[in-house]
C-alpha atoms as a PDB file:
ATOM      1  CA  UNK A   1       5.383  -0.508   9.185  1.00  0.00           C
ATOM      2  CA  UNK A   2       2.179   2.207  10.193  1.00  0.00           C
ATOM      3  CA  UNK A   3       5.272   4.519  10.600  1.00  0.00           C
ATOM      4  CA  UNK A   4       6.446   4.312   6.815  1.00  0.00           C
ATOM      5  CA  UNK A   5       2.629   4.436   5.778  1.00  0.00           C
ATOM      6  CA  UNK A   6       1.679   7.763   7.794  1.00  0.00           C
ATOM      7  CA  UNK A   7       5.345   8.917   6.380  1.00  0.00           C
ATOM      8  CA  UNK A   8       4.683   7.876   3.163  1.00  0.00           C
ATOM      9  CA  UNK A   9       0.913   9.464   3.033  1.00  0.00           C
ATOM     10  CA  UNK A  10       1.869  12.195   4.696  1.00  0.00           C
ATOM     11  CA  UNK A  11       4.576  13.187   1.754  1.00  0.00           C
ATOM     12  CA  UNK A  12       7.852  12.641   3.440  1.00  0.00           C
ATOM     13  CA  UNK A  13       9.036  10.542   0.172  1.00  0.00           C
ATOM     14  CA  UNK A  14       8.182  11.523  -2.680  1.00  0.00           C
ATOM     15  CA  UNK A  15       7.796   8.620  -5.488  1.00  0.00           C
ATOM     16  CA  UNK A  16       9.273   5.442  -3.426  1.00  0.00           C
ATOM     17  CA  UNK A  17      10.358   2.545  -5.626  1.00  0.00           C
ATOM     18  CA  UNK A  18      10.535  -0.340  -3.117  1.00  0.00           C
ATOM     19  CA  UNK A  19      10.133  -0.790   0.941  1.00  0.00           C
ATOM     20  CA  UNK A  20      12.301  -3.110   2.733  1.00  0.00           C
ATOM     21  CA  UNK A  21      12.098  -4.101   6.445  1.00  0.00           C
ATOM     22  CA  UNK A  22      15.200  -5.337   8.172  1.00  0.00           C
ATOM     23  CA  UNK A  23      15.104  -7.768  10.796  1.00  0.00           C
ATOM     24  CA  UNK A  24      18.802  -7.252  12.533  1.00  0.00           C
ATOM     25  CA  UNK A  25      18.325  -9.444  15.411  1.00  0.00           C
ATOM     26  CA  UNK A  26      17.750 -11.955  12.556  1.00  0.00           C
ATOM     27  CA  UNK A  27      20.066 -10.721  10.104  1.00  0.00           C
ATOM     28  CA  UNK A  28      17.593 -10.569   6.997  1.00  0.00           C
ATOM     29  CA  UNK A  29      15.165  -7.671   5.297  1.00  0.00           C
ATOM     30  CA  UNK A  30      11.987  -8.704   3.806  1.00  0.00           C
ATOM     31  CA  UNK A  31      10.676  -6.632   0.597  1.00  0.00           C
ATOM     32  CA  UNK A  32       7.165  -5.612   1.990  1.00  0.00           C
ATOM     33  CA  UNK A  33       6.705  -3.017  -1.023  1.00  0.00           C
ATOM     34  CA  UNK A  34       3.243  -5.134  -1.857  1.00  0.00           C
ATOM     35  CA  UNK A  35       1.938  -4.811   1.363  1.00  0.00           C
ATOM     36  CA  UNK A  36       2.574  -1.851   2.148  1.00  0.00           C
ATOM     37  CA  UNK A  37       0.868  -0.593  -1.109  1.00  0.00           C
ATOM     38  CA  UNK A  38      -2.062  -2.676  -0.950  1.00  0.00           C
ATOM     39  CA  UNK A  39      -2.402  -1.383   2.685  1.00  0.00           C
ATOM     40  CA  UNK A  40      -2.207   2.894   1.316  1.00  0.00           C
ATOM     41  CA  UNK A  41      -4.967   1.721  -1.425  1.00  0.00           C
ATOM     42  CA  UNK A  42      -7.112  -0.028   1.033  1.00  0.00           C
ATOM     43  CA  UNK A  43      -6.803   3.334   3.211  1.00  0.00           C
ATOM     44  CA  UNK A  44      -7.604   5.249   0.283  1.00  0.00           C
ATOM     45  CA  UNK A  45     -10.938   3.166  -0.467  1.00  0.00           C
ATOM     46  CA  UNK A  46     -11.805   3.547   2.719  1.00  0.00           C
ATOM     47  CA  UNK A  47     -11.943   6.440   3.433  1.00  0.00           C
ATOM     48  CA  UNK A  48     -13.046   7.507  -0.304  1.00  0.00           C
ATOM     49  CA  UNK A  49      -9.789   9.227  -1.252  1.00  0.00           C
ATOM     50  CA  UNK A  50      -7.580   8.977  -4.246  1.00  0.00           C
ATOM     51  CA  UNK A  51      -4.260   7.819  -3.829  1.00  0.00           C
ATOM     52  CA  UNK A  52      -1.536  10.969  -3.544  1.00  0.00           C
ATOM     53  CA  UNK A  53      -0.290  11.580  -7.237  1.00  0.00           C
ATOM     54  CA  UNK A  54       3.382  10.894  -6.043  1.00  0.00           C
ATOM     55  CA  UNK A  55       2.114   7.183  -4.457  1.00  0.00           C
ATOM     56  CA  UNK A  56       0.319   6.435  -7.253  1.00  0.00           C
ATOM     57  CA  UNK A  57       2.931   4.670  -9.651  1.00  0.00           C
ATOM     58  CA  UNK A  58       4.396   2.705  -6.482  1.00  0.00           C
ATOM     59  CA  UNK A  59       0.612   1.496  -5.751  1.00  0.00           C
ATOM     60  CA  UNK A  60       0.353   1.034  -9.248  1.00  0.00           C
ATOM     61  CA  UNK A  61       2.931  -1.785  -9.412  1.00  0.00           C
ATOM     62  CA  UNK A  62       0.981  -3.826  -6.979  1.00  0.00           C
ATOM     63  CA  UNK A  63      -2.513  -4.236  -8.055  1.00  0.00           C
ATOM     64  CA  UNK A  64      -5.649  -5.455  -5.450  1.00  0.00           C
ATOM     65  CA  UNK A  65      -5.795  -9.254  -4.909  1.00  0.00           C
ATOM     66  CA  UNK A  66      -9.664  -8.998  -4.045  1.00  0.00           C
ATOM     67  CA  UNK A  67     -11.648  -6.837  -7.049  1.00  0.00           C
ATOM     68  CA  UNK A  68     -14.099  -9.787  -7.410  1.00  0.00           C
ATOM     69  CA  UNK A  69     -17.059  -8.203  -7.194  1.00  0.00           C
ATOM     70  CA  UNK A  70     -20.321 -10.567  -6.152  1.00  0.00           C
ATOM     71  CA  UNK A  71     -23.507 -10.302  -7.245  1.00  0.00           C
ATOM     72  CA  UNK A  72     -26.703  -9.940  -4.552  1.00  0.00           C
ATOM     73  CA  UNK A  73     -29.734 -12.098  -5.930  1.00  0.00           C
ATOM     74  CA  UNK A  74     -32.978  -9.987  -5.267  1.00  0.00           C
ATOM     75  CA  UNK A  75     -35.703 -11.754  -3.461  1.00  0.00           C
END
């Protein structure tokens, strides 16, 4: 999958509507479209970049599982 998220980042596709990973050996695909945008926003945070304009409504679809924010009692 780091394949179709350098591709994706780096602009190969432009406004991707779902990511599937086949398993032949198996027979079966897996929709990883969630994952794999959770995983370009998490890249974007870190490193303090916007998502790409043309990733944005796929990321979009998929918001963060973890926005609680804590707060930090002051001693």
């Amino acid at each position: 999958m780091e394949i179709v998220i350098q591709d994706l980042l780096a602009g190969e596709y432009r406004k991707p509507i779902r990511v599937v990973a086949f398993n032949t050996a198996e027979r079966c695909s897996e929709d990883v479209s969630e994952h794999i945008a959770r995983e370009i926003q998490r890249r974007g945070n870190l490193q303090l970049n916007d998502v790409p304009s043309y990733l944005r409504e796929f990321v979009d679809r998929y918001p963060p599982q973890d926005l609680q924010q804590f707060s930090l009692r002051l001693v």
